[in-house]
Protein backbone atom coordinates (compact mmCIF):
# COMPACT_ATOMS: atom_id res chain seq x y z
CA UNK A 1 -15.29 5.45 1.02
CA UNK A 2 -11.75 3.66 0.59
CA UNK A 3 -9.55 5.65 -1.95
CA UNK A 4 -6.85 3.68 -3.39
CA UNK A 5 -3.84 5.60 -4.94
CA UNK A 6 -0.81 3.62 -6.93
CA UNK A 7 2.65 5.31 -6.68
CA UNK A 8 6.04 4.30 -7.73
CA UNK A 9 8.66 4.72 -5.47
CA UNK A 10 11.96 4.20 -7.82
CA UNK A 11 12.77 2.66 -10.80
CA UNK A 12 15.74 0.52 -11.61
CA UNK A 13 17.77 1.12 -15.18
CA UNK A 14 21.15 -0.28 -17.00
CA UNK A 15 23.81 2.54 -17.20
CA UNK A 16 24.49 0.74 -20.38
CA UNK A 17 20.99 1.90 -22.39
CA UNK A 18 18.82 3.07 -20.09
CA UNK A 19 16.36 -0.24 -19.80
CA UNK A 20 14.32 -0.10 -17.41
CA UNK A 21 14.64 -3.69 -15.37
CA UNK A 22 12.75 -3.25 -12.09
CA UNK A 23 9.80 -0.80 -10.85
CA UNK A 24 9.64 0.04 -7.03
CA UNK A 25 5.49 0.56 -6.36
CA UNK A 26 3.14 1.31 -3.77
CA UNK A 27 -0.64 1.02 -3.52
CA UNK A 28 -1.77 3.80 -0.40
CA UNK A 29 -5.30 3.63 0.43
CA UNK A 30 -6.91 5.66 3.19
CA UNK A 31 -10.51 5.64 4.73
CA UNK A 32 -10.46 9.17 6.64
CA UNK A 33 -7.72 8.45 9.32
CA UNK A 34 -7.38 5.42 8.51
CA UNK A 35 -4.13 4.31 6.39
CA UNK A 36 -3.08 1.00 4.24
CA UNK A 37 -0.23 0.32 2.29
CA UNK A 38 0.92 -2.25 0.26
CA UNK A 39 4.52 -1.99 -1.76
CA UNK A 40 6.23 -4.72 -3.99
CA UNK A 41 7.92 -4.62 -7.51
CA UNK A 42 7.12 -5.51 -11.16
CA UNK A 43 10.86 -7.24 -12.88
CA UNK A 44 11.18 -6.10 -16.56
CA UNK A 45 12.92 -6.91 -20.00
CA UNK A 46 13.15 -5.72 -23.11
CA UNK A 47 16.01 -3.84 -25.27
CA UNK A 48 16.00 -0.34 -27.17
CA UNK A 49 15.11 -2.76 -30.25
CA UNK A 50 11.84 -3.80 -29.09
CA UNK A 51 8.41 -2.93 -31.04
CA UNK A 52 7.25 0.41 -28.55
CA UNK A 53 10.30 1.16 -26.99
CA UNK A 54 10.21 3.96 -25.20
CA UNK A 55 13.25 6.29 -24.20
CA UNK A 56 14.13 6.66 -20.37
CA UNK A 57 14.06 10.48 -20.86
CA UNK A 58 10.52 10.21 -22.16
CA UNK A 59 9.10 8.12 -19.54
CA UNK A 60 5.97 9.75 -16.97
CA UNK A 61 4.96 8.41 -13.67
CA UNK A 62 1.38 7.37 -15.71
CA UNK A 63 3.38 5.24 -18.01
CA UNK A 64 5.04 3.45 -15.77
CA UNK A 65 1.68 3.32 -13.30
CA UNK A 66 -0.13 1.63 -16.20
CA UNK A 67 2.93 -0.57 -16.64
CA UNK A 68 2.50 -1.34 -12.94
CA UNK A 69 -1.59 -1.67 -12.75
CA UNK A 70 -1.68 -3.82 -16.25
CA UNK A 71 0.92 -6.43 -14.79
CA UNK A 72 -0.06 -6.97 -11.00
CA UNK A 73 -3.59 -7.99 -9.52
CA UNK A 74 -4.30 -4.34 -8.52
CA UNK A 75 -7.52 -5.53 -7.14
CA UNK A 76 -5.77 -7.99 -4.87
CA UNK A 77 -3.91 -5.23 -3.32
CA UNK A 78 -6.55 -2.89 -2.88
CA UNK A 79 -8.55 -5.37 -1.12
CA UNK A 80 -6.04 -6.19 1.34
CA UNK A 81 -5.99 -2.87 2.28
CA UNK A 82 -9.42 -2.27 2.34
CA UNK A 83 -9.71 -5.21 4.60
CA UNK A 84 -6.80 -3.94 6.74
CA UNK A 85 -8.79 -0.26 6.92
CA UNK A 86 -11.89 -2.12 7.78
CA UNK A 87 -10.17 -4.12 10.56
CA UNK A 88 -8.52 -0.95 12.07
CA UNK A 89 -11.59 0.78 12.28
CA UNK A 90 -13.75 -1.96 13.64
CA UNK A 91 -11.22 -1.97 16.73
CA UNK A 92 -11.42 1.88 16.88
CA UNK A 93 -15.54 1.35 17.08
CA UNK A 94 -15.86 -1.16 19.44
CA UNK A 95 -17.16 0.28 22.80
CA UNK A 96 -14.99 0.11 25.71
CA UNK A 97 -15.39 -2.84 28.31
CA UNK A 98 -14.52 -2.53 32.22
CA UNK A 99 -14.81 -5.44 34.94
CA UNK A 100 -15.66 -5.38 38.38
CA UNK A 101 -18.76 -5.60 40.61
CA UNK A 102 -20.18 -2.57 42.03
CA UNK A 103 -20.36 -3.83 45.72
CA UNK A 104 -16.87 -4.17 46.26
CA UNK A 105 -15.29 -2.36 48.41
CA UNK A 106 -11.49 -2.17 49.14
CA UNK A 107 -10.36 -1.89 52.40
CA UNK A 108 -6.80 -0.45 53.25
CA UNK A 109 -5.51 -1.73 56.40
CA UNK A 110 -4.82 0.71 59.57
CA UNK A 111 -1.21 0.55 60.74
């Protein structure tokens, strides 16, 4: 089983009053040893005096992960790196393949 986890990685703010303008985020998924990642970021706007504000200082990573998850395709990125997991691990099952025919012989040469 693939498990998907979303992280943010920074967050952008104005000195000025503490908007926050731009979210840093990951997706990391892992099957066993095998890793995916996807990262991007999610632009904002607003101002202090909009409907729901909420203070910088009162901010938690969950907020700003459903901020994140409510305003990209999360299933998008979770299937490219599904299909990235699935395409590692198909190379990492394949069995081995050697050429050659068993009757040859090399010769070395006497001096």
């Amino acid at each position: 089983m693939i498990i998907h986890n979303w992280e943010i990685s920074n967050i952008e703010r104005l000195d000025s009053n503490d908007v926050i303008t731009l979210i840093y985020w990951r997706c990391l998924s892992n099957k066993g040893e095998y890793l995916a990642k996807k990262v991007g970021e999610l632009t904002l706007t607003g101002s202090p005096s909009d409907e729901g504000f909420i203070p910088f200082e009162n901010i938690t990573e969950e907020i700003v992960q459903g901020w994140v998850t409510s305003n990209v395709d999360k299933s998008f990125y979770e299937n490219l790196n599904t299909e990235d997991i699935n395409e590692i691990e198909a190379l990492d099952t394949e069995p081995s393949i050697s050429e050659g025919l068993p009757w040859e012989m090399v010769f070395e040469q006497e001096s």
